[in-house]
Protein backbone atom coordinates (compact mmCIF):
# COMPACT_ATOMS: atom_id res chain seq x y z
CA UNK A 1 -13.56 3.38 8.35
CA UNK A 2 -15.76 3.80 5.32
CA UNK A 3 -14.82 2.00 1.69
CA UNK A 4 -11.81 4.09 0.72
CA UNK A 5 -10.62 2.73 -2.44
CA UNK A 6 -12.11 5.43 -4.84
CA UNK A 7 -10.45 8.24 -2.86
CA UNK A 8 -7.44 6.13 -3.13
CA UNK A 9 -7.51 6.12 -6.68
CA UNK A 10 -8.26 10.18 -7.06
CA UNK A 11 -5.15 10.56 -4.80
CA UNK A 12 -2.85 8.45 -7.47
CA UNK A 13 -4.25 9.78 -10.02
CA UNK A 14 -3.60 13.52 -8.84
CA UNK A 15 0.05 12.41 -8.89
CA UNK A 16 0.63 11.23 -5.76
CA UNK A 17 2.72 7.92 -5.55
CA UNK A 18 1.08 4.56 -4.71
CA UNK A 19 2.22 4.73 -1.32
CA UNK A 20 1.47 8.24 -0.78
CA UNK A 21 -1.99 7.74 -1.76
CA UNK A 22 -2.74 4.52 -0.07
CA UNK A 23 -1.19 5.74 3.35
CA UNK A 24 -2.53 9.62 3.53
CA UNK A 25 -6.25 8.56 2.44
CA UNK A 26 -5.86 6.27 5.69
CA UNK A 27 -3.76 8.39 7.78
CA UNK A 28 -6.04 11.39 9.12
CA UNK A 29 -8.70 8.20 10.90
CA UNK A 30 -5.63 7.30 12.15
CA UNK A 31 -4.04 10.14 14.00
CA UNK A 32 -1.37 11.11 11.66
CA UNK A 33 -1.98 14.33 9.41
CA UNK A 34 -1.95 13.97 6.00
CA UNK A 35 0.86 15.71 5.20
CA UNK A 36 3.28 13.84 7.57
CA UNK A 37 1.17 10.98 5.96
CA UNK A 38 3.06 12.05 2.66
CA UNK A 39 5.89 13.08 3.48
CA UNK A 40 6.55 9.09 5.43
CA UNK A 41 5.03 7.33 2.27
CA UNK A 42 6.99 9.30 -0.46
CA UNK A 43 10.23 6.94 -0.67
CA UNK A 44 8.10 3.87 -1.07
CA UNK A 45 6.67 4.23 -4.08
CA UNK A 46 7.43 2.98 -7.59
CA UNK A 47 8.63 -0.24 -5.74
CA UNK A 48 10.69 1.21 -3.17
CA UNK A 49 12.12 4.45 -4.47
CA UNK A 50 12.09 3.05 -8.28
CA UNK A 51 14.42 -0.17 -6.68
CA UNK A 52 11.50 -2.14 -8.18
CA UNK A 53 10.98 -3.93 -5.28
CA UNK A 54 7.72 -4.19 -2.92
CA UNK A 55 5.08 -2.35 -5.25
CA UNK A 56 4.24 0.43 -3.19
CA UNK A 57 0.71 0.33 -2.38
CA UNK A 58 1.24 -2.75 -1.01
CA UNK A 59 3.89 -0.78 1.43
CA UNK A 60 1.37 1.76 1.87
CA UNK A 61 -1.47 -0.74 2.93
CA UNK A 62 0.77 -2.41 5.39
CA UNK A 63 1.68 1.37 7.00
CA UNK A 64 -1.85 1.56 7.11
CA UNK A 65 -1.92 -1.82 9.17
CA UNK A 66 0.89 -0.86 11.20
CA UNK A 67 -0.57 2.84 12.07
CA UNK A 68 -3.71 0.95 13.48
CA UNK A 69 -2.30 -1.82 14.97
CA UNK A 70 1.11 -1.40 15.30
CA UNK A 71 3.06 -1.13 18.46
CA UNK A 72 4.41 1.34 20.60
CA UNK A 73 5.79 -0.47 23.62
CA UNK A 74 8.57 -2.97 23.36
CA UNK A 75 6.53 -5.66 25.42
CA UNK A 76 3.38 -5.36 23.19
CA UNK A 77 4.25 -8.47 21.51
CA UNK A 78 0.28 -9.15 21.04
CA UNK A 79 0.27 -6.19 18.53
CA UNK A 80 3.00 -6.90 16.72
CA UNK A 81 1.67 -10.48 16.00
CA UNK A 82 -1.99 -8.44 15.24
CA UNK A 83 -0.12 -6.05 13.03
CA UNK A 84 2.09 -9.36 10.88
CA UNK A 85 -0.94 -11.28 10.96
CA UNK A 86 -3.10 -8.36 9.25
CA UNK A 87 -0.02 -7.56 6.99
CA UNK A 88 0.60 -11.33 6.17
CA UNK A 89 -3.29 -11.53 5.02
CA UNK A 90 -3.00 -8.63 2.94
CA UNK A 91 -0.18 -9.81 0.84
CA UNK A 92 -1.80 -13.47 0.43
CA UNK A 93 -4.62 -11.60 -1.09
CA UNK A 94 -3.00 -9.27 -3.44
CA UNK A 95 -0.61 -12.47 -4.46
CA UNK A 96 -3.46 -14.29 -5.08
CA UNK A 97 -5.28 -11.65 -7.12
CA UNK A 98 -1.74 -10.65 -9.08
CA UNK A 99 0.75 -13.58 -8.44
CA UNK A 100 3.53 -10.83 -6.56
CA UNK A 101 3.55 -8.19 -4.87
CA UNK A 102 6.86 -7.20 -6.32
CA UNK A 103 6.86 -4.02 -8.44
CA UNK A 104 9.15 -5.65 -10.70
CA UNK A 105 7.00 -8.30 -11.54
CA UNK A 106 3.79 -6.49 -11.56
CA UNK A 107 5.49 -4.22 -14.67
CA UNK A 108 7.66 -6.12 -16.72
CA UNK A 109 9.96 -3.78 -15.86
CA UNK A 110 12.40 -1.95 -14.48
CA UNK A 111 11.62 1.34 -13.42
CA UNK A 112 15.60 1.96 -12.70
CA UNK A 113 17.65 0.62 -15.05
CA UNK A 114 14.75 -0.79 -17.68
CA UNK A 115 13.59 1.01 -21.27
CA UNK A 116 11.86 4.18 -19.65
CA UNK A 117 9.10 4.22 -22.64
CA UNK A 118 8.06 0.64 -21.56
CA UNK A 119 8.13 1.72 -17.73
CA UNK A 120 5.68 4.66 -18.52
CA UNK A 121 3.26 3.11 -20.24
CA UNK A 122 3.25 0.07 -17.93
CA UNK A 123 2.98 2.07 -14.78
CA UNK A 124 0.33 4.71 -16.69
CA UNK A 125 -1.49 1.31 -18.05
CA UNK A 126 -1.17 -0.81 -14.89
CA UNK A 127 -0.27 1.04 -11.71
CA UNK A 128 -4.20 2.45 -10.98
CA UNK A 129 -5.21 -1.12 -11.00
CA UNK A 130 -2.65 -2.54 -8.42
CA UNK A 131 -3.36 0.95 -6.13
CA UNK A 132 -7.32 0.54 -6.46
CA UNK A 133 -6.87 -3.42 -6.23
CA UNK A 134 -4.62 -2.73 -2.73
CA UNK A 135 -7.55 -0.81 -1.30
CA UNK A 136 -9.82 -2.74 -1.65
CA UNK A 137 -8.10 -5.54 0.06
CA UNK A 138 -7.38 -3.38 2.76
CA UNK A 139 -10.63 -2.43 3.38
CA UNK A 140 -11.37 -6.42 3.29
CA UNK A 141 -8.68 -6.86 5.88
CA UNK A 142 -9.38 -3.85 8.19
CA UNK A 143 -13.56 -5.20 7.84
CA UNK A 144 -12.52 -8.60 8.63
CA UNK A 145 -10.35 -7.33 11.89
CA UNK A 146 -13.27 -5.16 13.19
CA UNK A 147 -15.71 -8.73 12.91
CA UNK A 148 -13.34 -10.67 14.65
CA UNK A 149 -13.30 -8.56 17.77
C-alpha cells in the first residue's frame, strides 16, 4: 500500500466522516468496494455515532487492521492476536501523539448533548488533524507489519 494519508484527508474533507474516510481510502486494496466500505464505516464516526466515544478514525484505522488481518475462521487464533497486536500499536501511537483516543477528549466536547457552536468549531478546527494524524500511523503500522515478515 502506498502513503495514503493525503487521500484520507480529501475524503474528510469532501464530507465524509472520519471513519468513512479512513476505512474506504483503505478498503478497495483490501477487497471490499468502496461503497460497502462506506456504508460499514458510517455509524462510527463523530466518536461512535456522536456518543463521543472512540474518535472515529481511530475505529476506521483499526477496520482497516482488521480487513487485512483479521480473521475468518474460528480457529485462526494467530490472526486475531496479529490483528489486536496491530490494533493495540496503533492506539499507543495516536495516545502518545494526542493523550486519548476518545472523541470526547480529543474535542472538549460533546458532540451529543454539549453547546453545538463549540462542537462545530472544534470538530471543523481539530477533526482533519486527528483523521490525517490516524493515517499516518496506520501507514507506520501497516509498514512496520510488512518488515517484520
Amino acid at each position: 500500500m502506498s502513503n495514503k494519508s493525503d487521500d484520507v484527508l480529501k475524503s474528510f474533507n469532501g464530507g465524509f466522516y472520519c471513519s468513512q474516510a479512513v476505512l474506504s481510502t483503505y478498503s478497495e486494496d483490501l477487497g471490499l468496494d468502496k461503497e460497502t466500505a462506506l456504508k460499514i464505516s458510517c455509524g462510527f464516526g463523530a466518536g461512535m455515532a456522536r456518543l463521543s466515544s472512540t474518535c472515529g478514525a481511530v475505529t476506521g484505522a483499526y477496520m482497516v487492521i482488521s480487513l487485512k488481518h483479521g480473521s475468518c475462521m474460528p480457529a485462526d487464533k494467530e490472526a486475531v492476536e496479529k490483528t489486536f497486536a496491530l490494533m493495540q500499536e496503533f492506539d499507543k501511537l495516536f495516545a502518545k501523539k494526542h493523550g486519548t483516543t476518545n472523541c470526547r477528549e480529543l474535542l472538549g466536547v460533546d458532540l451529543r448533548h454539549g453547546d453545538p457552536v463549540l462542537a462545530g468549531r472544534q470538530v471543523k478546527d481539530l477533526c482533519h488533524i486527528f483523521v490525517k494524524d490516524a493515517a499516518e500511523i496506520l501507514e507506520t503500522v501497516l509498514k512496520n507489519d510488512e518488515r517484520a515478515v
